[in-house]
Protein backbone atom coordinates (compact mmCIF):
# COMPACT_ATOMS: atom_id res chain seq x y z
CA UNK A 1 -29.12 2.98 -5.68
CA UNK A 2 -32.27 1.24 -4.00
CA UNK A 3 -32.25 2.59 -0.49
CA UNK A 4 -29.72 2.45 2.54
CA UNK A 5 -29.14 -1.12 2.64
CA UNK A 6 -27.36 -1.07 -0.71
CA UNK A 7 -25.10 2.17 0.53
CA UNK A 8 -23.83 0.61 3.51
CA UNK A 9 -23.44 -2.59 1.27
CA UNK A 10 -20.95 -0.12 -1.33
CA UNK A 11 -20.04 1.47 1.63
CA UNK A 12 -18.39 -1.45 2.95
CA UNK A 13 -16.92 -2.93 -0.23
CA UNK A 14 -15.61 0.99 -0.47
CA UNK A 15 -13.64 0.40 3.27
CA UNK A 16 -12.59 -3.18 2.37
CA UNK A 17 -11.20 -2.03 -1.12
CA UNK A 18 -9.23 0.82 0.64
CA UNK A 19 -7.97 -1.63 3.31
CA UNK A 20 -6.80 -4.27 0.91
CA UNK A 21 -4.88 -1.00 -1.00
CA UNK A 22 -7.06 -1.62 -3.93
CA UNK A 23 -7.23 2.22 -4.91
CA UNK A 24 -8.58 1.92 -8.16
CA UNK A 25 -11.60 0.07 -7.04
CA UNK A 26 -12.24 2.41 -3.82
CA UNK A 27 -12.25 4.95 -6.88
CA UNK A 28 -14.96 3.83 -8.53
CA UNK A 29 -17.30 2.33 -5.64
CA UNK A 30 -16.67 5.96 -4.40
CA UNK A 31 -17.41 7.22 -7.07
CA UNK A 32 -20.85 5.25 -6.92
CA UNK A 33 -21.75 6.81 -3.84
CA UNK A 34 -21.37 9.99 -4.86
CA UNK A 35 -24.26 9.20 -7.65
CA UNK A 36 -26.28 7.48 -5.49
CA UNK A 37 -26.63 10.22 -2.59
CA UNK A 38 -27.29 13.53 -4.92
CA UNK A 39 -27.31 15.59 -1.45
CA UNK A 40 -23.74 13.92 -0.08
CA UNK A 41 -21.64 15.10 -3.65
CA UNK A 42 -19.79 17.91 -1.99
CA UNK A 43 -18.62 15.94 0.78
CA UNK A 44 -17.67 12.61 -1.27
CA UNK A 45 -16.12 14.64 -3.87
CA UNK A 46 -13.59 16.12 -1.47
CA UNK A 47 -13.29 12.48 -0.33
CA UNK A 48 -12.63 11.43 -3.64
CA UNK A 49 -9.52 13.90 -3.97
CA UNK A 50 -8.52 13.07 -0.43
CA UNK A 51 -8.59 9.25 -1.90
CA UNK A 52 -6.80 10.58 -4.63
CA UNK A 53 -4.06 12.08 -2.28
CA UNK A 54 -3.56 9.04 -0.22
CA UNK A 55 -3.30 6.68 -2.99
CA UNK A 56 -0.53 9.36 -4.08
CA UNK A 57 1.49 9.11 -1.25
CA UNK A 58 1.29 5.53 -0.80
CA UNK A 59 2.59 4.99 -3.95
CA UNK A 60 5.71 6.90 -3.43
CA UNK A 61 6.11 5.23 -0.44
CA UNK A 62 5.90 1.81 -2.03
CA UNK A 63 8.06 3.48 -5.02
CA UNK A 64 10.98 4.56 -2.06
CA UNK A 65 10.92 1.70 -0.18
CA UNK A 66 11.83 -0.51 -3.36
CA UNK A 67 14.53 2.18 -4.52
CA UNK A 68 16.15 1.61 -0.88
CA UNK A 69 16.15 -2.20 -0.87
CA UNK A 70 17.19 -1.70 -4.36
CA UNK A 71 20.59 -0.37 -2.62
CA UNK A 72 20.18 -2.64 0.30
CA UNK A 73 20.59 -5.93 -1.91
CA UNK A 74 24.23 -4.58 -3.36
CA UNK A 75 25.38 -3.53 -0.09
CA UNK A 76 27.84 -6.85 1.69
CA UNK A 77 26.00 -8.05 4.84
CA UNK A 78 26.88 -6.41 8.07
CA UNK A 79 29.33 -8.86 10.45
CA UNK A 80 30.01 -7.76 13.89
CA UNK A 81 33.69 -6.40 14.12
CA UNK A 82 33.84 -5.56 10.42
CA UNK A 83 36.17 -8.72 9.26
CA UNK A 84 34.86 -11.52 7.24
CA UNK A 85 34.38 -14.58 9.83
CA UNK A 86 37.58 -16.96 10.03
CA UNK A 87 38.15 -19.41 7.92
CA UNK A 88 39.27 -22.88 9.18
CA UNK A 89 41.21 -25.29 7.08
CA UNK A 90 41.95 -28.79 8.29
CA UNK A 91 44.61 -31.02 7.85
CA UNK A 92 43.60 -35.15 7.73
CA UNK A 93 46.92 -36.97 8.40
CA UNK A 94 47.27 -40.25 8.14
């Protein structure tokens, strides 16, 4: 790393990745800042496994949510008084 300017440059491509759910990438950019600031480690390591924990969680989320509108699509749409709406046939004479 070459001074402060290129930390708060990783720094934000680190917030922009986590914003944008790209996990992997807010990994390794983290990652990067724990190399480039010997005296920060501690603390960005326990971010890292906080990172770690999030991305967890929001993947079982994501992972639930599709289960349940797995279900959802089989399920017959919900009509108000519970009977199918009337059907009306029509007779042309003449």
């Amino acid at each position: 790393m070459s001074g402060p300017g290129s930390l708060t440059a990783l720094e934000a491509r680190f917030r922009r990745a986590v914003a944008a759910g790209r996990f992997e990438e807010a990994r390794g950019l983290l990652e990067m800042l724990v190399r480039g600031v010997p005296e920060c480690a501690p603390a960005l390591e326990n971010a890292l496994r906080l990172l770690e924990w999030a991305r967890r969680g929001v993947l079982a989320g994501r992972a639930q949510r599709a289960r349940q509108m797995a279900e959802l699509a089989g399920r017959p749409v919900y009509r108000p008084g519970g009977s199918p709406p009337a059907r009306h046939t029509w007779k042309v004479q003449g």
